[in-house]
Protein backbone atom coordinates (compact mmCIF):
# COMPACT_ATOMS: atom_id res chain seq x y z
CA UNK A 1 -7.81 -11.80 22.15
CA UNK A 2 -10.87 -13.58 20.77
CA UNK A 3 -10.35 -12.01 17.48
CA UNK A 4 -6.52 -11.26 15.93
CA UNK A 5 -7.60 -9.61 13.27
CA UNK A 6 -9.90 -7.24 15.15
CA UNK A 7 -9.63 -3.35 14.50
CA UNK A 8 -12.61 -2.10 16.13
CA UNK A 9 -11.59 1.79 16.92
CA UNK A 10 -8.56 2.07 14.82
CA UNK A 11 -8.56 4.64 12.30
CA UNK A 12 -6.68 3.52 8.89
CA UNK A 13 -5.49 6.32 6.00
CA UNK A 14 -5.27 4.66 3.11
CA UNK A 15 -3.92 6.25 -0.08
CA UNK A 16 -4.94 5.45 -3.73
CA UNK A 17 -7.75 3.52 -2.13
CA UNK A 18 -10.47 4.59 -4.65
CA UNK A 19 -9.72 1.23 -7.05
CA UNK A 20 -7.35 -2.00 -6.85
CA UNK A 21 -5.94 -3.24 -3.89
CA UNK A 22 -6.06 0.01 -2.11
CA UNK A 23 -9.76 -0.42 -2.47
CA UNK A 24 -9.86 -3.41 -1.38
CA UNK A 25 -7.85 -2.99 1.77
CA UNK A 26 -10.40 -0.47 2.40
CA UNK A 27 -13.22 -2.57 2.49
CA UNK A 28 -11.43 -5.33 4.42
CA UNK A 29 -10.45 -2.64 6.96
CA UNK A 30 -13.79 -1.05 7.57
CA UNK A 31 -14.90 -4.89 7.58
CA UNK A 32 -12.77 -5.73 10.37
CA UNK A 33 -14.09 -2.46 12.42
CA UNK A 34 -11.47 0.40 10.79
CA UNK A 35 -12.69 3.59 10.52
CA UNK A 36 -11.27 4.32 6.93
CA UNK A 37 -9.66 7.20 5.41
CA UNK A 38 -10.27 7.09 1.66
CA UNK A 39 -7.40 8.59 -0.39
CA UNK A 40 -6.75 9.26 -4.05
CA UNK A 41 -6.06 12.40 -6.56
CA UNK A 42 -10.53 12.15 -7.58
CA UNK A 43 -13.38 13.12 -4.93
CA UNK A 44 -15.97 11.33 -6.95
CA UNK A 45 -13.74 7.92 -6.99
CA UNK A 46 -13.25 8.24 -3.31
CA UNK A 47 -17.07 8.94 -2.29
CA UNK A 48 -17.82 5.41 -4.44
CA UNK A 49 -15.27 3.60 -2.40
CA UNK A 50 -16.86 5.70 1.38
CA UNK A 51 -20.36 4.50 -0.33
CA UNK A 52 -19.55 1.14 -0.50
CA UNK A 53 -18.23 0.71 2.93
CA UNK A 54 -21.25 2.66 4.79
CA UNK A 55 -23.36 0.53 2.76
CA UNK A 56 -22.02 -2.88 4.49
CA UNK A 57 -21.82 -0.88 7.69
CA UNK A 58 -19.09 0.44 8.39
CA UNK A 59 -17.56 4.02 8.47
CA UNK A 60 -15.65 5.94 6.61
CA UNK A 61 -15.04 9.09 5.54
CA UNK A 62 -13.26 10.22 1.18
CA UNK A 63 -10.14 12.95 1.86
CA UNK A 64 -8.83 13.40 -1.85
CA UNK A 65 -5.23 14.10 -1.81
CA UNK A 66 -2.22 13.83 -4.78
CA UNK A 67 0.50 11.83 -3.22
CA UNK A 68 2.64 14.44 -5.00
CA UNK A 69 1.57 17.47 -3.31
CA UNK A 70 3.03 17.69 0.62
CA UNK A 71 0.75 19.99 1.81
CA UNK A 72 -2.47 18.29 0.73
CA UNK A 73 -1.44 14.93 2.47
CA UNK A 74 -0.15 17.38 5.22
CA UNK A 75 -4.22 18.57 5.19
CA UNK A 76 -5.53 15.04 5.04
CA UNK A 77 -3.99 13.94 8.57
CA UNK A 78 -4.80 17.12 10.11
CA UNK A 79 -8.41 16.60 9.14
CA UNK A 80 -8.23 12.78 9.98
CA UNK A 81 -6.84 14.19 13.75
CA UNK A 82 -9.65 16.66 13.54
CA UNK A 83 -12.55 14.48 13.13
CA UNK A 84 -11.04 11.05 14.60
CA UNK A 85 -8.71 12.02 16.94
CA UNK A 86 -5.84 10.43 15.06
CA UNK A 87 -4.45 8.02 12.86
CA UNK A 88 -3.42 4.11 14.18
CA UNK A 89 -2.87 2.87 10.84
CA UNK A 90 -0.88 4.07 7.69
CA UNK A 91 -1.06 2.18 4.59
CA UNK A 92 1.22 3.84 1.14
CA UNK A 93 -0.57 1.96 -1.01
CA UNK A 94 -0.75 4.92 -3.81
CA UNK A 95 2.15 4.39 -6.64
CA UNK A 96 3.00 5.67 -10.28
CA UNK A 97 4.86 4.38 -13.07
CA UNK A 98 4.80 6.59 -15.97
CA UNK A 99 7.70 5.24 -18.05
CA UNK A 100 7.50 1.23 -19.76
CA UNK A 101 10.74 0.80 -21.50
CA UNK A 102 15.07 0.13 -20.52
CA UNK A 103 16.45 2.13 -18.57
CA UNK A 104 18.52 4.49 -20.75
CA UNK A 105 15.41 5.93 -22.58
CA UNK A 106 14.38 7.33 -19.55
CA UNK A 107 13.53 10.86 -19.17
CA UNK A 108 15.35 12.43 -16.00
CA UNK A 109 11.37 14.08 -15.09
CA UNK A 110 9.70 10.66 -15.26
CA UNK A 111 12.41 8.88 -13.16
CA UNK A 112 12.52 11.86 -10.74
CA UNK A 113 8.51 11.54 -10.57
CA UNK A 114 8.69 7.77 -10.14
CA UNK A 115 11.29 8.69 -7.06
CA UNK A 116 9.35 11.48 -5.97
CA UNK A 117 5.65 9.06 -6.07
CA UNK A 118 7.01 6.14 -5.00
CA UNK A 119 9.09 7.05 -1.92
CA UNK A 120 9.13 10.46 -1.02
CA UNK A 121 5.53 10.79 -0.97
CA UNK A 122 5.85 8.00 1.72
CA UNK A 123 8.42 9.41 3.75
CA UNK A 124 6.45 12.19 3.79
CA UNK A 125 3.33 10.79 4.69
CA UNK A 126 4.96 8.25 7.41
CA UNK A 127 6.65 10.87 9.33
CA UNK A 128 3.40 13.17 9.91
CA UNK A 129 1.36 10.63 11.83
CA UNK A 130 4.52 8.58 13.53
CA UNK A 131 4.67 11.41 15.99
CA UNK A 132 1.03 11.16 16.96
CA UNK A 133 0.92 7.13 16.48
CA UNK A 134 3.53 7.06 18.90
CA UNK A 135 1.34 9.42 21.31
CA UNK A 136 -1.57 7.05 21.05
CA UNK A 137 0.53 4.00 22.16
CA UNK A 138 1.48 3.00 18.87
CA UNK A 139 0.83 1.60 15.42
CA UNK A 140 0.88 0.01 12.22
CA UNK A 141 2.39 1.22 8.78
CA UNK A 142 2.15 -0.34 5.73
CA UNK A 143 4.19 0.27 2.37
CA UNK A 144 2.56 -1.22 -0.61
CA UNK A 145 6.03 -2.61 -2.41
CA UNK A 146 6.31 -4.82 -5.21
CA UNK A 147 8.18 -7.94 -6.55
CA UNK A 148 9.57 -5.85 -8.63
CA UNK A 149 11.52 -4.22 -5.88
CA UNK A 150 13.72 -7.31 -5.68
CA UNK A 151 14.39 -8.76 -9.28
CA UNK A 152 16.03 -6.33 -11.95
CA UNK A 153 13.91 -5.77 -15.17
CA UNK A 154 14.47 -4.47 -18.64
CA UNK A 155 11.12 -2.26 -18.78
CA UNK A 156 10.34 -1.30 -15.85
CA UNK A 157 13.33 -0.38 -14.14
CA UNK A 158 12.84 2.87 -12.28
CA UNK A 159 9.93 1.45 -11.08
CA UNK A 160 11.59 -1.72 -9.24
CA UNK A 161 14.33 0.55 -8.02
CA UNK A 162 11.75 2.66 -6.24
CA UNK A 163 9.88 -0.45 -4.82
CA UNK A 164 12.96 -1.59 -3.38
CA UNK A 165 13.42 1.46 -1.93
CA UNK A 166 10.44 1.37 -0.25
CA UNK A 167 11.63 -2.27 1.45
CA UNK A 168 14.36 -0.40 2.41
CA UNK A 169 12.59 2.99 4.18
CA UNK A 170 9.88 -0.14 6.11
CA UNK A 171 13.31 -1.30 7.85
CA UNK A 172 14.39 2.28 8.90
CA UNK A 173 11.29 3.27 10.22
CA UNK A 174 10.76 0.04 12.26
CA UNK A 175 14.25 0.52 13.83
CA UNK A 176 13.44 4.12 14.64
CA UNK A 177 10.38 3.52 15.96
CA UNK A 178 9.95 0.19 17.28
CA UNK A 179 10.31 1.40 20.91
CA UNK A 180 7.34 3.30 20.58
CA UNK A 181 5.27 0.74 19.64
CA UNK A 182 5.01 1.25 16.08
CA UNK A 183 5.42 -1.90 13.08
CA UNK A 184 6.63 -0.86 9.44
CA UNK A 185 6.26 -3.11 7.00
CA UNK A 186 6.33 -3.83 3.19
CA UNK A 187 3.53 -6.60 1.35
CA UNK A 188 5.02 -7.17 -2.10
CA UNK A 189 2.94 -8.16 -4.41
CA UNK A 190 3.21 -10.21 -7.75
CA UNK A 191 0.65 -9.67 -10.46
CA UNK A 192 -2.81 -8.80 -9.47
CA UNK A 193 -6.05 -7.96 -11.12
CA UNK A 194 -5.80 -4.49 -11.01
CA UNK A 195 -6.49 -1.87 -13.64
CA UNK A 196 -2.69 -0.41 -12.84
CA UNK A 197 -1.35 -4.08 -14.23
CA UNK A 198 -4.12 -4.29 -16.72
CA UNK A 199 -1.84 -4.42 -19.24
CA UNK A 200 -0.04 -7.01 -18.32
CA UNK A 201 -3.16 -9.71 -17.50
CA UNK A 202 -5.59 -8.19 -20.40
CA UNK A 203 -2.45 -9.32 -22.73
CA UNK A 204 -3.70 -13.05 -23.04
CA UNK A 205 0.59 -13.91 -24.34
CA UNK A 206 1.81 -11.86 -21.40
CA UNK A 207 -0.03 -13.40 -18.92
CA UNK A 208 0.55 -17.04 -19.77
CA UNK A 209 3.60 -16.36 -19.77
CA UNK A 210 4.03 -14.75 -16.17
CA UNK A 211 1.11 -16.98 -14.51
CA UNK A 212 3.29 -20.07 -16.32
CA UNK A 213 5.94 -19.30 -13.65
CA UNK A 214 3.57 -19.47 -10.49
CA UNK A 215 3.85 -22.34 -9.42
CA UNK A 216 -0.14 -21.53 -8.29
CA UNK A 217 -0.38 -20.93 -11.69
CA UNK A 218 -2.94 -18.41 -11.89
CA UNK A 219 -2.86 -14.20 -11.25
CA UNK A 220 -3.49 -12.47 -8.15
CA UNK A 221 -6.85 -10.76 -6.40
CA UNK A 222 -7.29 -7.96 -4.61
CA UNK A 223 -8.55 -9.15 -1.27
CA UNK A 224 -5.68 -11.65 -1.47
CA UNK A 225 -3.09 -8.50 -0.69
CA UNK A 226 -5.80 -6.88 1.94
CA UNK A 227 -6.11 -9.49 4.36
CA UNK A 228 -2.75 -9.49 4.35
CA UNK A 229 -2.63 -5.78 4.88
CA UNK A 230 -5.47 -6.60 7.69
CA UNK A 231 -2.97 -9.29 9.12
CA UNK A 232 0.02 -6.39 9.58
CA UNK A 233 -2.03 -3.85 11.12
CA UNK A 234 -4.05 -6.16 13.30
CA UNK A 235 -3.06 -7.72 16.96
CA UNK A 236 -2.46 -10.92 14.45
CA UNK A 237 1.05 -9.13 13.39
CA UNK A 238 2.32 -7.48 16.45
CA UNK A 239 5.45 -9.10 16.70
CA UNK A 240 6.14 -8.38 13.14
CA UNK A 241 8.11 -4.97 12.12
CA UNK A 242 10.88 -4.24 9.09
CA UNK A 243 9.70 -6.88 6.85
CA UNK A 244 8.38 -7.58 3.53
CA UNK A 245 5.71 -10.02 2.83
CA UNK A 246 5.93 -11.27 -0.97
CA UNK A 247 2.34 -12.36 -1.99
CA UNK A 248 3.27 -13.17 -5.70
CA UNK A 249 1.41 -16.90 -5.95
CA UNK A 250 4.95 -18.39 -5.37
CA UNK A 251 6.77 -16.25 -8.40
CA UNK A 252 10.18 -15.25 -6.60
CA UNK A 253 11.07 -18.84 -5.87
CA UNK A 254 10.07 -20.08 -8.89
CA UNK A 255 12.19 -17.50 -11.43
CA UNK A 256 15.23 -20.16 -11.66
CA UNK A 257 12.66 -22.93 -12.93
């Protein structure tokens, strides 16, 4: 191929795409010739992101949908069928965490909704266009985990359980269907510029302290988690299925130091 990373007439859904690195995934998609899916709970933050992308040329079209409700994202792959003929790329980028504090505080509703959000919503969602990647000759899916997912924490804990989870359900769904053609995989990120970690990297203290670690020694971008979400779905990573790729600025193998 003269270009890996090429996905000129691939169609991509991408949930909670409307800000952070689903966003940004978005525009590197359509960028790379994806027709993009826009997904997130707001119209008007999804028509921004379609704006943006028709604007530098490329095409894509907002379907608003809450993660949480089945039949909505059941009605956002029928109408991505209905106008594009069907879906070559999944990416569960969407996530909640609704609860900052140890583990035995916890309120059973927020943990269930953090389960519920955070994996469910993906099972879900993975299982309603496998069938019909698999008819088209195959495809990409790709879980938006976290670091979390593999280090235990003291304030976040539901959270991390629900990211590792998700490591877990990428390997299941690349052993059941690898033989159709299809990759599952997991990007895990560290701590990125986002407004969902804005906590964390607004906090001048907090971030020192976790950027202190990296042995890059400085937070996370956006664009630095889409190309590698471009890199999964793409020609580039067709050999690669089950895995997760940690994108944390050299965090995880730095914690001991």
């Amino acid at each position: 191929m003269a270009n890996l990373f090429d996905l000129a007439g691939k169609v991509a859904i991408i949930t909670g795409s409307s800000r952070g690195i689903g966003r940004a995934i978005a525009l590197q998609m359509a960028a790379h010739g994806a027709k993009v899916v826009v997904s997130s709970r707001k119209a008007e933050a999804c028509a921004k992101v379609v704006a943006e992308i028709e604007a530098a040329g490329g095409e894509a079209m907002a379907l608003p949908a809450s993660i949480s409700d089945k039949a909505a994202l059941q009605a956002m792959v029928d109408a991505t069928t209905q106008s594009w003929g069907g879906v070559d790329i999944l990416v569960c980028n969407a996530a909640i965490n609704p609860y900052f504090g140890p583990a035995a505080g916890i309120p059973d509703d927020a943990f269930d909704k953090i389960m519920a959000s955070n994996i469910k919503s993906n099972h879900w969602l993975a299982n309603m266009v496998l069938p019909g990647m698999a008819g088209r000759g195959g495809g990409a899916v790709v879980i938006v985990s976290s670091v979390g997912g593999m280090i235990g924490s003291n304030m976040i804990g539901a959270y991390c359980i629900s990211k590792a989870a998700d490591m877990q359900l990428a390997r299941n769904l690349a052993v059941e269907w690898g033989a159709k053609n299809i990759r599952v995989n997991c990007i895990a990120p560290g701590l990125i510029r986002t407004d969902f970690a804005r906590a964390l990297w607004e906090n001048p203290d907090i971030l020192k302290t976790a950027t202190g670690r990296y042995p890059l020694q400085r937070i996370g971008e956006p664009d630095e988690i889409a190309g590698a979400a471009v890199f999964l779905a793409s020609a580039a990573g067709q050999f690669m299925t089950g895995q997760t790729l940690v994108i944390d600025g050299g965090g995880i193998v730095s914690q001991g130091v």
